[in-house]
Each structure stands twice: as C-alpha cells, then as structure tokens.
C-alpha atoms as a PDB file:
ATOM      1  CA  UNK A   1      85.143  90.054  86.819  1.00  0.00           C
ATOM      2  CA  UNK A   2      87.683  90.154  89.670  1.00  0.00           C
ATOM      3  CA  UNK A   3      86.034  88.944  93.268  1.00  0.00           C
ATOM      4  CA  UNK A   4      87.706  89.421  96.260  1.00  0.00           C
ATOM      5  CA  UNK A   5      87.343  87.110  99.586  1.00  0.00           C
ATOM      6  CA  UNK A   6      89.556  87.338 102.565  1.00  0.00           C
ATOM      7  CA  UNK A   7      93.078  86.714 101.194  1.00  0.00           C
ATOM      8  CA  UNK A   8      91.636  84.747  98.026  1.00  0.00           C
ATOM      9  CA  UNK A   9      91.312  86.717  95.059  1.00  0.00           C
ATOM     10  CA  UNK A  10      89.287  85.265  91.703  1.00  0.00           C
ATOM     11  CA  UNK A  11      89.030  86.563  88.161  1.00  0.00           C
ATOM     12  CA  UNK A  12      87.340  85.208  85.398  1.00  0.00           C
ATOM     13  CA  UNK A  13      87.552  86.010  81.547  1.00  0.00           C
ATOM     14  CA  UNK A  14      85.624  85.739  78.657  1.00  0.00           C
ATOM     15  CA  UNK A  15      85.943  86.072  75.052  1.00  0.00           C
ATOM     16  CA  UNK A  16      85.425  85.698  71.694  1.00  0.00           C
ATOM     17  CA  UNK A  17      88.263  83.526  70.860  1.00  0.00           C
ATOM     18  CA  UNK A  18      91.144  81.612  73.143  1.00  0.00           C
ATOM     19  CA  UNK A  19      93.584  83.712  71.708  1.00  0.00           C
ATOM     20  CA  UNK A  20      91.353  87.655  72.905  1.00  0.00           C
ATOM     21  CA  UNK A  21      91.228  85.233  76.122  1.00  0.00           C
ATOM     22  CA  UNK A  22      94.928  84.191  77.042  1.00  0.00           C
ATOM     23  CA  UNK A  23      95.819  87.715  76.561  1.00  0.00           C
ATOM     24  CA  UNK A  24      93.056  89.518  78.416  1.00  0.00           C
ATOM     25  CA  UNK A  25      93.869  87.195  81.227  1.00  0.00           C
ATOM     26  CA  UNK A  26      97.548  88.676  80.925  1.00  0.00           C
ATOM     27  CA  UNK A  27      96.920  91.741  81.130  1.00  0.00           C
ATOM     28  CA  UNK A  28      94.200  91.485  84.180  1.00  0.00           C
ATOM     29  CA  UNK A  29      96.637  89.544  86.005  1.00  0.00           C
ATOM     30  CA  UNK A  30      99.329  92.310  85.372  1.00  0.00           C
ATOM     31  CA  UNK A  31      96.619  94.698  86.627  1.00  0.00           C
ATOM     32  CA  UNK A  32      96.419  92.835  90.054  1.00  0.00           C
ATOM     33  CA  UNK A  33      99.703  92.659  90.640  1.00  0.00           C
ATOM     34  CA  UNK A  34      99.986  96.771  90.638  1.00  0.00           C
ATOM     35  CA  UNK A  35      96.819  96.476  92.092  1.00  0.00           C
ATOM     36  CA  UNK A  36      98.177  94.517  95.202  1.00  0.00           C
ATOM     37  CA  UNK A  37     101.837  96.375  95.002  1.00  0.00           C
ATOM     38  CA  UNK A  38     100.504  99.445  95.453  1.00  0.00           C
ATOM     39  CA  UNK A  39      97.819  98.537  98.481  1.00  0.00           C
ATOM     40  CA  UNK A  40     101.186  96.678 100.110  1.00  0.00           C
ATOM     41  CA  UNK A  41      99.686  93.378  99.233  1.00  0.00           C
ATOM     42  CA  UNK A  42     101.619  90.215  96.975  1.00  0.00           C
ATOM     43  CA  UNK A  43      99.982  87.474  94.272  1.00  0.00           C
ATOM     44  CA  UNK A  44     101.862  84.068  95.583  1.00  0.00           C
ATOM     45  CA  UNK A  45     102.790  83.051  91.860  1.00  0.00           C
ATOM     46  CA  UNK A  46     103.637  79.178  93.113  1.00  0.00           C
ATOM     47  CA  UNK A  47      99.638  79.541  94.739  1.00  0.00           C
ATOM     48  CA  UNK A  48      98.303  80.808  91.299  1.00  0.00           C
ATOM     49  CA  UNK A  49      96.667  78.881  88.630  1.00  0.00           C
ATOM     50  CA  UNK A  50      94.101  78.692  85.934  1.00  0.00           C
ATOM     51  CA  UNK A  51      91.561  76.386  83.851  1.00  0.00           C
ATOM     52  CA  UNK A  52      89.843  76.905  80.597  1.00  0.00           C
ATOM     53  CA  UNK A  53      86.825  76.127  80.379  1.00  0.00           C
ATOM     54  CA  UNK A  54      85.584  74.437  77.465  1.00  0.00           C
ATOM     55  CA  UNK A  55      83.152  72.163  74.986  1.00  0.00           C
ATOM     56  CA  UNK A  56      83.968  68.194  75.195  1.00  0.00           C
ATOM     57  CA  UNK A  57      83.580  68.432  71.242  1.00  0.00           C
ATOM     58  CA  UNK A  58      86.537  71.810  71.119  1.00  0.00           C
ATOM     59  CA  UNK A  59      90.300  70.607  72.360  1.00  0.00           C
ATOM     60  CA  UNK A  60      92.764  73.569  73.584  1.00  0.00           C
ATOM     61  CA  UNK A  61      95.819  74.112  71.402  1.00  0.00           C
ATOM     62  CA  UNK A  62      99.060  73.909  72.209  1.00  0.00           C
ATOM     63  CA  UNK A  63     100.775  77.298  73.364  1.00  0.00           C
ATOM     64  CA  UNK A  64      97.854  78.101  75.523  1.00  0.00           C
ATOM     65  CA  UNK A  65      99.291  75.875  78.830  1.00  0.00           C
ATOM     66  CA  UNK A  66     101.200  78.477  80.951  1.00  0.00           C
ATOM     67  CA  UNK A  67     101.037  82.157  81.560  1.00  0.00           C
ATOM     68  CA  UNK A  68     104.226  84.048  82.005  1.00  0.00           C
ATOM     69  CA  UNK A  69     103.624  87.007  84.783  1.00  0.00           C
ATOM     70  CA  UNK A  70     107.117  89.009  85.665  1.00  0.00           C
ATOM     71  CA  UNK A  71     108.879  85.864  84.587  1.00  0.00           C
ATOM     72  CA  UNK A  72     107.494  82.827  86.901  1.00  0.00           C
ATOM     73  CA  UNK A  73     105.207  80.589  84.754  1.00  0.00           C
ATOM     74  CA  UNK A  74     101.798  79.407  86.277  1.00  0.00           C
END
C-alpha cells in the first residue's frame, strides 16, 4: 500500500517471510522511483528510510539492514 500526502510519500509491505519482504520492498521502491521520474518528481534517497516491524520474541538477521536503490544505500 503506497499513500501519498503532500510531498511525503509512504509504503508499507507485508509478507510471508523477511526474505518475500526485503525484496518486495525493492522492487516497490524501484516502482516509485519511475513512478516519480516520469511525473517530473525525485525520491530524496539521504530523506528515505525504513523499519521492520517485528515480535519482541523474533530478532532480524543480519543482511536485512540496508536497501540498495540505484546505488545509494538507505
């Protein structure tokens, strides 16, 4: 689900598994960046984050810390 708000867009993912996660969240992120290229618009990388969501009792594993989008880690 993608929401939009003034110049404050918001996705949010969910999933079977981390892993069906990390890489849906790729690939919608790619998605909004041709989304906003081709309506003249930019995704401020260095403004960009995310957090996973998650059970006290169920850590995250490693590997699953940054997201690499057209080469700038957030």
């Amino acid at each position: 689900m993608t929401s939009l708000f003034a110049d404050d867009t918001m996705t949010s993912i969910s999933g079977k598994n981390l892993t069906e996660m990390f890489d849906l969240m790729k690939k919608d992120l790619n998605n909004l960046m041709t989304w906003f290229s081709a309506n003249k618009l930019s995704l401020h990388l260095g403004k960009t984050g995310y957090t996973i969501f998650h059970s006290k009792k169920k850590s995250i594993p490693s590997g699953f810390d940054e997201i690499d989008i057209d080469g700038e880690i957030i």
